[in-house]
Protein backbone atom coordinates (compact mmCIF):
# COMPACT_ATOMS: atom_id res chain seq x y z
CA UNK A 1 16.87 145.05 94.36
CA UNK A 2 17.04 141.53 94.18
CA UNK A 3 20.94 141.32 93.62
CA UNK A 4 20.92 143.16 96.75
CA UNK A 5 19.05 140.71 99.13
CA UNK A 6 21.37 137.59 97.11
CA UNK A 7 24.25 140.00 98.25
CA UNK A 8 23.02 139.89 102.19
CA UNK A 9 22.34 136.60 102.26
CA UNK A 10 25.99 135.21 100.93
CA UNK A 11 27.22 137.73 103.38
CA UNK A 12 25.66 137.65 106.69
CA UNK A 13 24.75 133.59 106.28
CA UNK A 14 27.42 131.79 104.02
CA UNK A 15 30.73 133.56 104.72
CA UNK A 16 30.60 133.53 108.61
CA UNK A 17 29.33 129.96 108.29
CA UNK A 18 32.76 129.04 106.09
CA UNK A 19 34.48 131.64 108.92
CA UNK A 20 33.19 129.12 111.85
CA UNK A 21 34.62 126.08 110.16
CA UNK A 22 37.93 127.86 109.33
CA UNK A 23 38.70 128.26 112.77
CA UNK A 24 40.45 124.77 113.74
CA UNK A 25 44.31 124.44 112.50
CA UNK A 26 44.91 120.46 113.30
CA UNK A 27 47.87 119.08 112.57
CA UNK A 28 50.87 116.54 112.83
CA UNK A 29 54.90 116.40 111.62
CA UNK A 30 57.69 114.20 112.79
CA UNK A 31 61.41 115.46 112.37
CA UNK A 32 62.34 112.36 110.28
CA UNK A 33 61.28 109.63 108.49
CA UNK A 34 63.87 107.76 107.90
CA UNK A 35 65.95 106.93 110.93
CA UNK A 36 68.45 103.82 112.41
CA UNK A 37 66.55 102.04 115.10
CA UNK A 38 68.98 103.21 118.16
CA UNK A 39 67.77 106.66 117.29
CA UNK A 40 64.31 108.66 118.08
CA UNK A 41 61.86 110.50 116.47
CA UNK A 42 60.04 113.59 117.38
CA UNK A 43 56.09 113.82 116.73
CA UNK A 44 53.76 117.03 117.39
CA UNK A 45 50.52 117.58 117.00
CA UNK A 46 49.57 121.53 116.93
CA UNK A 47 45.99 122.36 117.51
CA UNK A 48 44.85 125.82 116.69
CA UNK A 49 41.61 127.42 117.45
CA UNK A 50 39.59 129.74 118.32
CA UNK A 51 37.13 127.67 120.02
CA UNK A 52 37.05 127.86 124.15
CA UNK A 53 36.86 124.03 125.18
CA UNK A 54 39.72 122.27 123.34
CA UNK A 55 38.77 118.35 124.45
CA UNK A 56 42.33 116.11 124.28
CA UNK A 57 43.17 114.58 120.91
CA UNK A 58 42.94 110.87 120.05
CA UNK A 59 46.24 109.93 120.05
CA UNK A 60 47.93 107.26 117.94
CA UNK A 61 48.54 103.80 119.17
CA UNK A 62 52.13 104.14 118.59
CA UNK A 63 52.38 100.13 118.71
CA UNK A 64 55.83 100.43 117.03
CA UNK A 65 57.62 102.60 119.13
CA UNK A 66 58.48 103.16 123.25
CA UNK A 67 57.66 106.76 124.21
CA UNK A 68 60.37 107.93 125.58
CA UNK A 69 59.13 111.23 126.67
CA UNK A 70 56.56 113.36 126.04
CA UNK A 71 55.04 117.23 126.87
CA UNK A 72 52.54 119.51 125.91
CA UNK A 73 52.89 122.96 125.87
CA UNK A 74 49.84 126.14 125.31
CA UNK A 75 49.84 129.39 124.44
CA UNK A 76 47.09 132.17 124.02
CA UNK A 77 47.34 134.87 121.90
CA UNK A 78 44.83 137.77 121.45
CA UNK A 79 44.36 139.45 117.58
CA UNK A 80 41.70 141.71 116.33
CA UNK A 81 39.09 140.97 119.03
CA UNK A 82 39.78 137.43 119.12
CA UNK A 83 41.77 134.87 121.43
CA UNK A 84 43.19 132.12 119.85
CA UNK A 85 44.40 129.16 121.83
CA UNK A 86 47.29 126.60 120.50
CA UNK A 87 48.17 123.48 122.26
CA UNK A 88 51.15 121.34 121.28
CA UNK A 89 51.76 117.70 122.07
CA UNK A 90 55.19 116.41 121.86
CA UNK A 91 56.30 113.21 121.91
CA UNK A 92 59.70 111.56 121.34
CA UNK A 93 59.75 108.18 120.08
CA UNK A 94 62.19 105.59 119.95
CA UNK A 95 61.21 102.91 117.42
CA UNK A 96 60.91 98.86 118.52
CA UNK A 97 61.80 97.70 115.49
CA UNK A 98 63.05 97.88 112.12
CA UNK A 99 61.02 98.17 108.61
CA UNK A 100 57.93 100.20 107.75
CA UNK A 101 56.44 101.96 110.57
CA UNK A 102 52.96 103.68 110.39
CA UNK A 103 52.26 106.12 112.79
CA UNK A 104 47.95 106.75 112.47
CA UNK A 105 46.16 109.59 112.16
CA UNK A 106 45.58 111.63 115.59
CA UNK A 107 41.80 112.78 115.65
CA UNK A 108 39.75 115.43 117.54
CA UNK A 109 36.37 116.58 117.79
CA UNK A 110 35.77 120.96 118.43
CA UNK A 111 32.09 121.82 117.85
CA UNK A 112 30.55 118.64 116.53
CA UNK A 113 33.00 118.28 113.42
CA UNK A 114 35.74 115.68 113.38
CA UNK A 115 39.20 116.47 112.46
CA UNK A 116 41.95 113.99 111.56
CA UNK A 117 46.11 114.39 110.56
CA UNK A 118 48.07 112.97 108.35
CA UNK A 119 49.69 109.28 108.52
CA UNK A 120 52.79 108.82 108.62
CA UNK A 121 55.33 106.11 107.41
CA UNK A 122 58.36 105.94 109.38
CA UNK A 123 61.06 103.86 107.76
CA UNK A 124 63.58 102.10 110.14
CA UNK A 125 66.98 100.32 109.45
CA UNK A 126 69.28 98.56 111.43
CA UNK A 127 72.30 99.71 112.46
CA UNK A 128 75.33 98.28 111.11
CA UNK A 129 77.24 96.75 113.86
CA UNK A 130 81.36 97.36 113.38
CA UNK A 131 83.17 94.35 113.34
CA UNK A 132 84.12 92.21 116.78
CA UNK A 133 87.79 91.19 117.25
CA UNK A 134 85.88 87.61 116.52
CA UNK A 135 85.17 88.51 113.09
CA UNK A 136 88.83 89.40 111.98
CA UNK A 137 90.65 87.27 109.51
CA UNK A 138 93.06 87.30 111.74
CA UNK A 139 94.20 87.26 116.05
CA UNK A 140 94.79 90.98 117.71
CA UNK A 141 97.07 90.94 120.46
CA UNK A 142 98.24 94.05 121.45
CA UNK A 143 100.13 95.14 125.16
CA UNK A 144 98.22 96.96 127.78
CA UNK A 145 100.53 100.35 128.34
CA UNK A 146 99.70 102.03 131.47
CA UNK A 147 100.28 105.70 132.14
């Protein structure tokens, strides 16, 4: 009898509990990590849940890097009795400089518990510039042809 009521109570009180806080999917990529700095980047963030008020993300500060454009797209899906909501923020970056970049963490709050991605660190190298007639050993003439 007793294994029975230790049966009920990991069932009806600890499993939906560990259901409730399996609910929120929150998290970040970028296409590339290593990249020339006349090139861009792509970072998401994909939030997943199943709660009804998603509140907006805490973006990164991304300090390094110009946004050159960004979005956010949402879809709804229904499954088993349940709606789940995902919301994706997209954002393509172009960096500022060269080196070690870190992009932060992104952080949101669903239901009184904080959730927080992954760093990343974006490394960025100049571009090698091809040689100017200035830098040749030697002088280029050549003849204008016209057609």
């Amino acid at each position: 009898m007793r294994r029975i009521y230790i049966f009920y109570i990991l069932f009806f009180f600890i499993f939906p509990v560990k259901l409730l806080y399996a609910q929120v999917s929150f998290n970040a990529k970028v296409d590339k990590v290593n990249l020339p700095i006349n090139e861009t980047l792509i970072y998401e963030i994909d939030i997943t849940t199943q709660s009804k008020n998603i509140p907006s993300p805490k973006l990164p500060k991304f300090e390094d890097f110009i946004v050159v454009s960004q979005q956010q797209s949402s879809n709804i899906s229904f499954k088993k009795d349940k709606i789940a909501t995902q919301i994706v923020y997209s954002f393509v970056l172009m960096p500022r400089r060269s080196g070690k970049l870190k992009i932060e963490p992104a952080e949101i709050k669903i239901e009184n518990r904080t959730y927080y991605t992954e760093a990343f660190e974006i490394e960025v190298k100049e571009i090698e510039r091809e040689p100017s007639h200035s830098d040749l050993p030697f002088p280029v003439e050549g003849e204008v042809v016209s057609l």
